[in-house]
C-alpha atoms as a PDB file:
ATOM      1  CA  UNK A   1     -12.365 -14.783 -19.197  1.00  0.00           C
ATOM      2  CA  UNK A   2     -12.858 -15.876 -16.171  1.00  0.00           C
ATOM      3  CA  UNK A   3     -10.545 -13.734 -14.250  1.00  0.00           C
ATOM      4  CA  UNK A   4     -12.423 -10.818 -15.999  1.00  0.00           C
ATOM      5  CA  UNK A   5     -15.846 -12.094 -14.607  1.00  0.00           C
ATOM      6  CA  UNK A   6     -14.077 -12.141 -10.938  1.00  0.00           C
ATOM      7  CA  UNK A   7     -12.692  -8.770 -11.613  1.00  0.00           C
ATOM      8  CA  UNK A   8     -16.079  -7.397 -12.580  1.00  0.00           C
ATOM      9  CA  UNK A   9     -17.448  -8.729  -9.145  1.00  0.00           C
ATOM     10  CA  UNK A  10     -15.143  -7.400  -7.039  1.00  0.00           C
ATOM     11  CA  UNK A  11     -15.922  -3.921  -8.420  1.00  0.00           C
ATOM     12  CA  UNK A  12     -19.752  -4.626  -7.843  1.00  0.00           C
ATOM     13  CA  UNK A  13     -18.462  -5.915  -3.929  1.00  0.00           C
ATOM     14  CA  UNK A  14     -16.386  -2.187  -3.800  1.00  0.00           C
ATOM     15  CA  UNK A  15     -19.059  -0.580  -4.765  1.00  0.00           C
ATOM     16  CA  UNK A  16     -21.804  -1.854  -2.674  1.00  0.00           C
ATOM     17  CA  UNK A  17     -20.266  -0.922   0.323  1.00  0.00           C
ATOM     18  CA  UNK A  18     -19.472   3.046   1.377  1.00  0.00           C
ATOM     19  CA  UNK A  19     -16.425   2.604   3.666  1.00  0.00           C
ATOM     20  CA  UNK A  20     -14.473   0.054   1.100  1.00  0.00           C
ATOM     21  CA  UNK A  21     -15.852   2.471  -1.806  1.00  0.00           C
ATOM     22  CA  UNK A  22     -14.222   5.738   0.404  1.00  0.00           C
ATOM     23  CA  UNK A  23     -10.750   3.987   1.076  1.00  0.00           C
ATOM     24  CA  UNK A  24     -10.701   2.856  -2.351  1.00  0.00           C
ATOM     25  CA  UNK A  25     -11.310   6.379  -4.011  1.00  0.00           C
ATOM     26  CA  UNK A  26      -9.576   8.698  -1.387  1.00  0.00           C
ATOM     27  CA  UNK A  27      -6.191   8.725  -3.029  1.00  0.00           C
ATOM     28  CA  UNK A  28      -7.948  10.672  -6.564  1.00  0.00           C
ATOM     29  CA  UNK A  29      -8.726  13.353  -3.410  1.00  0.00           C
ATOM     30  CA  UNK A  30      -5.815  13.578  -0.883  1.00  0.00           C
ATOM     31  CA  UNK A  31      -3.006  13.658  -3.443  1.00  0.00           C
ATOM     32  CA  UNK A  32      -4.220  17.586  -4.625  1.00  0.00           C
ATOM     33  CA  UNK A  33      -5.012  18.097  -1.693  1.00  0.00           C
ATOM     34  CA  UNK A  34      -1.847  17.467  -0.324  1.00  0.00           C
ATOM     35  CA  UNK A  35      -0.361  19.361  -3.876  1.00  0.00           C
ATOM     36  CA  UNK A  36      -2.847  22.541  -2.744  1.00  0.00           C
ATOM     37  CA  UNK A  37      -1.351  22.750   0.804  1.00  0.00           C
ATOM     38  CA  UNK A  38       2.238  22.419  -0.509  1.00  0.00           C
ATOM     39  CA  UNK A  39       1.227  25.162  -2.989  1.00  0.00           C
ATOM     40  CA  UNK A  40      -1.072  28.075  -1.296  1.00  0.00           C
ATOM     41  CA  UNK A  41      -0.203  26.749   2.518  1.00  0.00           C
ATOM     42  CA  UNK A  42       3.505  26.339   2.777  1.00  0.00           C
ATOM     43  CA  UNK A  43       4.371  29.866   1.369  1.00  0.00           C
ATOM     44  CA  UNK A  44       2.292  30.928   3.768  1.00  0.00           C
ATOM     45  CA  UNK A  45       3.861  29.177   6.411  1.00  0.00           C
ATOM     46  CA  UNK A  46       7.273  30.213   5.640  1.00  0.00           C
ATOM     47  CA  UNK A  47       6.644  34.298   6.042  1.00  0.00           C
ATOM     48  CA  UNK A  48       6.820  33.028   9.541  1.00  0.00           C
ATOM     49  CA  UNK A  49       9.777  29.978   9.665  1.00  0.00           C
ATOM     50  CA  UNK A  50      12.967  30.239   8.155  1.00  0.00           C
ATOM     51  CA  UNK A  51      13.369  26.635   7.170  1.00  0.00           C
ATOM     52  CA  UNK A  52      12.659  25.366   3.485  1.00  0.00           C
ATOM     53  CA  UNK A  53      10.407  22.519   2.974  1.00  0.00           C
ATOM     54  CA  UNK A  54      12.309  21.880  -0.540  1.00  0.00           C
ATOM     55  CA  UNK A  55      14.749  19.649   1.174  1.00  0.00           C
ATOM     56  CA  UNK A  56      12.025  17.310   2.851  1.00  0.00           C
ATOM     57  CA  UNK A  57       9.966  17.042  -0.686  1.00  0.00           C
ATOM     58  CA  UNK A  58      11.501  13.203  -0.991  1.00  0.00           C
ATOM     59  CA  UNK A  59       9.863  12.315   2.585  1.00  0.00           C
ATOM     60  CA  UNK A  60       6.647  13.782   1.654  1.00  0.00           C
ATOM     61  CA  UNK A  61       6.676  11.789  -1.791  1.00  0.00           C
ATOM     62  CA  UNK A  62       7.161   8.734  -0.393  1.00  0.00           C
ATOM     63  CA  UNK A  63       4.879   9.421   2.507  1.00  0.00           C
ATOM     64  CA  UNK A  64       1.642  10.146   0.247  1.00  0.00           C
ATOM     65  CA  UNK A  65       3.076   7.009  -2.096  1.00  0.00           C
ATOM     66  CA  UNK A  66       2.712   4.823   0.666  1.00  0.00           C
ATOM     67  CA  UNK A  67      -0.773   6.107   1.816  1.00  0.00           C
ATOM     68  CA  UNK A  68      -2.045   4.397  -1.656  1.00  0.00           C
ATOM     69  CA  UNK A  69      -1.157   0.683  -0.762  1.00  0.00           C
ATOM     70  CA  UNK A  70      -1.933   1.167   2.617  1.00  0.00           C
ATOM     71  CA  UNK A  71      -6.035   2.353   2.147  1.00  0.00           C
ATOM     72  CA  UNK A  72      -5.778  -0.433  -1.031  1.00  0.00           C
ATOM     73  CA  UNK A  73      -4.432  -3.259   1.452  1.00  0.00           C
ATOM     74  CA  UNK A  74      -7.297  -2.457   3.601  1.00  0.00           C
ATOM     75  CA  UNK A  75     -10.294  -2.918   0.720  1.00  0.00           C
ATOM     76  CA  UNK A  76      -8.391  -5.853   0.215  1.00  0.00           C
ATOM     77  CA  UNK A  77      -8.788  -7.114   3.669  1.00  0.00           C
ATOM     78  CA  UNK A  78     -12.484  -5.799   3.680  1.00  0.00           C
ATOM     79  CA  UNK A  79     -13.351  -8.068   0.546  1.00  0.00           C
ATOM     80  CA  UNK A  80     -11.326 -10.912   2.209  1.00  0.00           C
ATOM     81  CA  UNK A  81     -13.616 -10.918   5.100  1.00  0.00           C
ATOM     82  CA  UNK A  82     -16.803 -10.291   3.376  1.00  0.00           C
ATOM     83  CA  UNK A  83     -15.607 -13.558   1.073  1.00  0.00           C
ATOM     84  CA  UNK A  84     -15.131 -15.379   4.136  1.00  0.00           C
ATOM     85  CA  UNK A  85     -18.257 -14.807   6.111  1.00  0.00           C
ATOM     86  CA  UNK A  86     -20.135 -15.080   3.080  1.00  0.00           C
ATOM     87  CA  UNK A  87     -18.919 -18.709   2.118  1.00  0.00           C
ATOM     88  CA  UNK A  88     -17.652 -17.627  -1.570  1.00  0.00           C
ATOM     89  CA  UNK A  89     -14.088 -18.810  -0.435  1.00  0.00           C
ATOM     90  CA  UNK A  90     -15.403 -22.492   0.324  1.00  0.00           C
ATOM     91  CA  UNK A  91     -17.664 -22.621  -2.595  1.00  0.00           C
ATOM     92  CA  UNK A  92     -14.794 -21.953  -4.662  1.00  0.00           C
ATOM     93  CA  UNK A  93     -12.954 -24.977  -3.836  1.00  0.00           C
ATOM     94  CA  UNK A  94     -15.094 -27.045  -5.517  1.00  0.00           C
ATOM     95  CA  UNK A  95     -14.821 -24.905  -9.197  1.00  0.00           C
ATOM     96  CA  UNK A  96     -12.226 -25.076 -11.845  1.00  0.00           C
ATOM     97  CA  UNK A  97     -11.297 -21.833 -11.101  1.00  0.00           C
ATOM     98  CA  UNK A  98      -9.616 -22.738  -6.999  1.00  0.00           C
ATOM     99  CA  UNK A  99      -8.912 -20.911  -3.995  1.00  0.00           C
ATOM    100  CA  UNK A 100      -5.583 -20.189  -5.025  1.00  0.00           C
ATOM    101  CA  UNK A 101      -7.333 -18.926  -8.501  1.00  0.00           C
ATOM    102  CA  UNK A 102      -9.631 -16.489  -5.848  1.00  0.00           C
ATOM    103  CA  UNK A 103      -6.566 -15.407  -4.113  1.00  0.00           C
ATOM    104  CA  UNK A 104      -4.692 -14.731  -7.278  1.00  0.00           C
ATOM    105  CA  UNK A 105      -7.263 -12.746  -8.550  1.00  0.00           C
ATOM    106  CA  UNK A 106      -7.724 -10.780  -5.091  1.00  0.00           C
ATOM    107  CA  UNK A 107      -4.265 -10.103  -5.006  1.00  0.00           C
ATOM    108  CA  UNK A 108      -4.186  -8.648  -8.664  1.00  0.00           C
ATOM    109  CA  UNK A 109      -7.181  -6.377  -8.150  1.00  0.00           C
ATOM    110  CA  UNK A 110      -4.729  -4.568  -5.049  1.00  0.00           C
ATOM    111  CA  UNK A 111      -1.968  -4.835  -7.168  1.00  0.00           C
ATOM    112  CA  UNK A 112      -3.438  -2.896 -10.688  1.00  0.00           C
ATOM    113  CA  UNK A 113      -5.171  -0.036  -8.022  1.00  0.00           C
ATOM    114  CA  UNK A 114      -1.771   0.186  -6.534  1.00  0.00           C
ATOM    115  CA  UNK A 115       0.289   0.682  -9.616  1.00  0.00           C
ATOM    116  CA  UNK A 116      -1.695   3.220 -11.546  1.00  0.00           C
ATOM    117  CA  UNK A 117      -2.498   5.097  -8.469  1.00  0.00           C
ATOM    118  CA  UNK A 118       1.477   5.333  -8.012  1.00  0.00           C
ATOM    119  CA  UNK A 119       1.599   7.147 -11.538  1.00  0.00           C
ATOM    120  CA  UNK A 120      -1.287   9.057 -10.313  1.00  0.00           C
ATOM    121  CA  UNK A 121       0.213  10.387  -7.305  1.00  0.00           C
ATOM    122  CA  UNK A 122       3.585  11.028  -8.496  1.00  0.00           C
ATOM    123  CA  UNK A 123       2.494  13.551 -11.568  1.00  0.00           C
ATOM    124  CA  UNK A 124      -0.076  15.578  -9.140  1.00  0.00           C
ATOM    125  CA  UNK A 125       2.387  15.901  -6.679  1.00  0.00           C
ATOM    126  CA  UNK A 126       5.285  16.826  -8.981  1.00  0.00           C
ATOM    127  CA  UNK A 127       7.759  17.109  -6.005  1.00  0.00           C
ATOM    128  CA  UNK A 128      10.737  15.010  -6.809  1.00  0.00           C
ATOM    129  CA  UNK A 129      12.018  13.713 -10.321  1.00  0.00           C
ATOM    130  CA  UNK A 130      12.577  10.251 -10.581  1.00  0.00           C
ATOM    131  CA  UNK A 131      13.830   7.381 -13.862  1.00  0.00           C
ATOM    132  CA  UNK A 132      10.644   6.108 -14.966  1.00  0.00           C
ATOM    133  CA  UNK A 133      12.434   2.887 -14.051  1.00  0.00           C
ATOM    134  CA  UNK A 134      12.950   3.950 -10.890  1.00  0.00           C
ATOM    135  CA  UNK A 135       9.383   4.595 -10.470  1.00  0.00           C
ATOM    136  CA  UNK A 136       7.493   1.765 -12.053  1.00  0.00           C
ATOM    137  CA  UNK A 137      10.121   0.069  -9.805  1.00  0.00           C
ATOM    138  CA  UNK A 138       8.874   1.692  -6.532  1.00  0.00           C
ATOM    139  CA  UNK A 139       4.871   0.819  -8.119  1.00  0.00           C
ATOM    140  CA  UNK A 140       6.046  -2.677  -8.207  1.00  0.00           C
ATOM    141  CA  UNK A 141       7.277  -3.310  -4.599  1.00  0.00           C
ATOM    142  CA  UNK A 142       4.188  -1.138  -3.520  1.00  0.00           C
ATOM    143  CA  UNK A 143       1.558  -3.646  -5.411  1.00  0.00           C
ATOM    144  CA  UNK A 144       3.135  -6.306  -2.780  1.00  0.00           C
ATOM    145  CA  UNK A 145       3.113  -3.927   0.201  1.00  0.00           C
ATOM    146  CA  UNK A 146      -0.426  -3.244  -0.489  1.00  0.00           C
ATOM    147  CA  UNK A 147      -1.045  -7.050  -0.659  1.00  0.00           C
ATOM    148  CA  UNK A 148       0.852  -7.535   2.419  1.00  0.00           C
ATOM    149  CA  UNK A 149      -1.173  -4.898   4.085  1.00  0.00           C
ATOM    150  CA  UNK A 150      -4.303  -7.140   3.249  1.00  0.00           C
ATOM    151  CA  UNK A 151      -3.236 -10.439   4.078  1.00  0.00           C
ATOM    152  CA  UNK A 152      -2.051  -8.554   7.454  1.00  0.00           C
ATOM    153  CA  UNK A 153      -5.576  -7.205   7.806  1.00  0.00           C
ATOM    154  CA  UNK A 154      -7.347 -10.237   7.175  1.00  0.00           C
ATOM    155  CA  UNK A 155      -5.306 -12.317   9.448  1.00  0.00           C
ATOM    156  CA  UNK A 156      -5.742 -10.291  12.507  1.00  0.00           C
ATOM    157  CA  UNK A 157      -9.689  -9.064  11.911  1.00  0.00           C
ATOM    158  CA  UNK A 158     -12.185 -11.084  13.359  1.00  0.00           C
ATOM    159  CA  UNK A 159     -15.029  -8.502  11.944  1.00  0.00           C
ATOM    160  CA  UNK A 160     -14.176  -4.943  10.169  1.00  0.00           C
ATOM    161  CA  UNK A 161     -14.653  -2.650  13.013  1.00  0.00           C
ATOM    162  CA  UNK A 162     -11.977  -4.710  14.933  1.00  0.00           C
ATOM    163  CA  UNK A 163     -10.092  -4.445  11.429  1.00  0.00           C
ATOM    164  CA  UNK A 164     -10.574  -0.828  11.060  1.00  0.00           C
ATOM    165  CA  UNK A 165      -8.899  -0.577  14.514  1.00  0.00           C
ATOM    166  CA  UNK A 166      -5.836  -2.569  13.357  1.00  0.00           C
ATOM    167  CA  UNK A 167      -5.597  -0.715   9.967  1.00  0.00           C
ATOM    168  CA  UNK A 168      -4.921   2.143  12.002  1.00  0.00           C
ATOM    169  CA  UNK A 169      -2.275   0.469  13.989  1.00  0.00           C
ATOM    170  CA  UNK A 170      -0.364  -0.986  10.807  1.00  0.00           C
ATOM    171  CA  UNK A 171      -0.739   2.643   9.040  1.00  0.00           C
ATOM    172  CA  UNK A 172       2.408   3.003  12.178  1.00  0.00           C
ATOM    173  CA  UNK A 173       4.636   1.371   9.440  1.00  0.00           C
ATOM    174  CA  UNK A 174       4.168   4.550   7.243  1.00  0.00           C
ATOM    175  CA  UNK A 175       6.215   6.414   9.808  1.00  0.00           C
ATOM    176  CA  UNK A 176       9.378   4.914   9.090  1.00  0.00           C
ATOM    177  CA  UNK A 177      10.097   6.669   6.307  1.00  0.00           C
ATOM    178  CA  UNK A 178      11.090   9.766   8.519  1.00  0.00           C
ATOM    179  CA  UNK A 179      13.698   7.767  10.963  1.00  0.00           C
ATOM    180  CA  UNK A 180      16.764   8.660   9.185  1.00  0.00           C
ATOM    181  CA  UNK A 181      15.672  12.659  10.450  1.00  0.00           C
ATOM    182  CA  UNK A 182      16.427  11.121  14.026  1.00  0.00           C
ATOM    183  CA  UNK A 183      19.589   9.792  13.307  1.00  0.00           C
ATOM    184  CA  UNK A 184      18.655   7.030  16.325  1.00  0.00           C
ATOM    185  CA  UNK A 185      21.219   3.982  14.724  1.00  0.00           C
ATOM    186  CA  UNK A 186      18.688   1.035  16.554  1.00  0.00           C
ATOM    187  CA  UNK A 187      15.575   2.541  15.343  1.00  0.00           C
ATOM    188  CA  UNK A 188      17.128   3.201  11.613  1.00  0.00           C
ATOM    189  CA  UNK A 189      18.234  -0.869  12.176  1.00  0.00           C
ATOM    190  CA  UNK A 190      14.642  -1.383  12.775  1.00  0.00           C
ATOM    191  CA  UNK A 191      13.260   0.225  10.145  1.00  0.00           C
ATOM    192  CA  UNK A 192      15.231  -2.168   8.089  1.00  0.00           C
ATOM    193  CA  UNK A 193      12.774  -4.748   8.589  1.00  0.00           C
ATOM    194  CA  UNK A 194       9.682  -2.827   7.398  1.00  0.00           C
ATOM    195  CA  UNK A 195       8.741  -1.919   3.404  1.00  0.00           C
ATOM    196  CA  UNK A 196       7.671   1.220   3.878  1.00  0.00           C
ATOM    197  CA  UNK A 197      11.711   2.197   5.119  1.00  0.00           C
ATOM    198  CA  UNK A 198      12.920   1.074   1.475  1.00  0.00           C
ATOM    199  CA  UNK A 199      10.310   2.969  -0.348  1.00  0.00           C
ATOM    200  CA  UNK A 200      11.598   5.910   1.000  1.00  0.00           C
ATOM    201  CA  UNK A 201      15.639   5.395   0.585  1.00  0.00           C
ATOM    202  CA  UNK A 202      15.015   4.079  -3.003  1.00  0.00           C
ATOM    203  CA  UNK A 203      13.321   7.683  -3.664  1.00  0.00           C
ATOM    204  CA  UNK A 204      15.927   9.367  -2.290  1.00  0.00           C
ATOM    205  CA  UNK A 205      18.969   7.052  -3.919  1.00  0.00           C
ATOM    206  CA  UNK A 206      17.453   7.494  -7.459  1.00  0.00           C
ATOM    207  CA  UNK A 207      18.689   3.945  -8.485  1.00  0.00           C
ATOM    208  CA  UNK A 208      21.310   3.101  -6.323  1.00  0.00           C
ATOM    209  CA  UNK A 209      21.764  -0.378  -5.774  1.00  0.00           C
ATOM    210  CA  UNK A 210      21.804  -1.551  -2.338  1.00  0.00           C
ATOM    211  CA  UNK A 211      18.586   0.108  -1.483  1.00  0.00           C
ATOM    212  CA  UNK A 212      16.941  -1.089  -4.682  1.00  0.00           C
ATOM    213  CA  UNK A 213      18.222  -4.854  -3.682  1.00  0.00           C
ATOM    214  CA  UNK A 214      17.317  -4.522   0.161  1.00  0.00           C
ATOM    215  CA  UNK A 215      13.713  -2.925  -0.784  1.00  0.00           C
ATOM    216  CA  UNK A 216      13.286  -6.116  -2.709  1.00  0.00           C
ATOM    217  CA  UNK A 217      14.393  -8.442  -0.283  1.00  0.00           C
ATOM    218  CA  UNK A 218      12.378  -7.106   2.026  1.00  0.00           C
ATOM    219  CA  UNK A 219       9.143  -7.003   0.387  1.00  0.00           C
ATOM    220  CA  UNK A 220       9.256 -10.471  -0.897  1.00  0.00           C
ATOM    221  CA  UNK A 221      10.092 -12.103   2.221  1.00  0.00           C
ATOM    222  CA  UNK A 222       7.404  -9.759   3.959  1.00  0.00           C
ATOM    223  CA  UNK A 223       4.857 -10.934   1.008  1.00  0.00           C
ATOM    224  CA  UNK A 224       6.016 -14.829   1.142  1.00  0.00           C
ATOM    225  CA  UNK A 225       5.648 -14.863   5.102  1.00  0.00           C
ATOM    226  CA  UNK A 226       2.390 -13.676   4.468  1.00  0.00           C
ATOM    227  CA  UNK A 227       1.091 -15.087   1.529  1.00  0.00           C
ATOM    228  CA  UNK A 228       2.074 -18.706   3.469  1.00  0.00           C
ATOM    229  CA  UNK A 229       0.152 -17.552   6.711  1.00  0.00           C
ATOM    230  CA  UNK A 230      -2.527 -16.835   4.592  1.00  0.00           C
ATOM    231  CA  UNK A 231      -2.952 -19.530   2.481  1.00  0.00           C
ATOM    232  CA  UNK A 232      -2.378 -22.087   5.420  1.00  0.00           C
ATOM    233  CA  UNK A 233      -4.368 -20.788   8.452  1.00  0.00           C
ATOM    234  CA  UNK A 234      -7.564 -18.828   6.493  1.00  0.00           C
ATOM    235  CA  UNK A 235      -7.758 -20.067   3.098  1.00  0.00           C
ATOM    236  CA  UNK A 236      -6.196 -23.284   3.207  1.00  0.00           C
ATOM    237  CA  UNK A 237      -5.248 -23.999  -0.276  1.00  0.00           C
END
């Protein structure tokens, strides 16, 4: 009950302000839009190229996927630092309910947006077939991307216009999903060590193990650092 009551005022906190309320609602818009260019723009596009943009559907799945977590992870951040200049984080302490009850609930509201916008996003775009496994799978590991995103955003903003600067920086990570097109061996070594890489390769595996085990390895450690960084240097619980 009371994680329902906590729930109900972080949607009055999205709500009240426009630029958390925009991010948070953007991916109901950009994923037919994306659909509508793929549809009406690409044909178009291809009376003049010879190249087919079939064989690069998998990157552009995964890229839209990954736009989800990362505008979520950012509202995340937003209501982080609107908690913490506000107070509610240190009045909290003092309640049954915790800090670490706060941050549980925090990370759960990222985490719910994240999942059913994955479903969302994968039957508008209806590019690439994947297991239902496979895919509640890849919503999984993206609910803890898009919590990593916000624990990243909240630990480096100061106020949100610095943190609207470094949300643009960290959206970088997105572009890792196209390194195996450069076939650069240190960069595809590098990309190892970021989420967004292992969303990708599990897409285009379909199941295969050693992606599916790395993805998760990689995530949790990313979320662990994180959550531990978090907890120790902003929230202190």
């Amino acid at each position: 009950m009371i994680k329902l009551i906590y729930f109900r005022s972080d949607l009055k906190q999205l709500f009240r302000e426009p630029m958390m309320t925009l991010l948070f609602f953007i991916p109901l818009i950009i994923t037919p839009l994306f659909r509508i260019i793929l549809a009406f723009g690409v044909p178009f596009l291809q009376s003049y190229v010879t190249f087919s943009v079939e064989v690069y559907h998998n990157y552009i799945l995964a890229f839209v996927l990954l736009m989800v977590p990362a505008m979520l992870g950012v509202v995340m951040g937003f209501m982080l630092l609107d908690d913490k200049d506000g107070k509610i984080i240190e009045l909290l302490s003092v309640t049954p309910f915790g800090r670490q009850g706060y941050l549980i609930v925090r990370l759960s509201f990222v985490a719910i947006a994240t999942l059913l916008y994955t479903f969302y996003t994968y039957t508008v775009m209806g590019l690439y077939t994947l297991p239902i496994p496979i895919l509640i799978y890849i919503g999984l590991l993206m609910c803890t991307y898009g919590a990593s995103i916000g624990m990243i955003f909240f630990n480096l903003a100061t106020d949100k216009v610095k943190g609207l600067t470094y949300a643009k920086g960290l959206n970088i990570m997105l572009f890792f999903i196209l390194v195996d097109l450069l076939h650069i061996p240190w960069l595809t070594i590098l990309a190892g060590f970021f989420p967004t890489y292992w969303i990708y390769r599990i897409i285009e595996n379909k199941g295969t193990v050693i992606p599916i085990v790395l993805g998760l390895t990689v995530h949790v450690v990313w979320f662990i650092i994180l959550l531990w960084i978090t907890r120790k240097r902003k929230i202190n619980v």
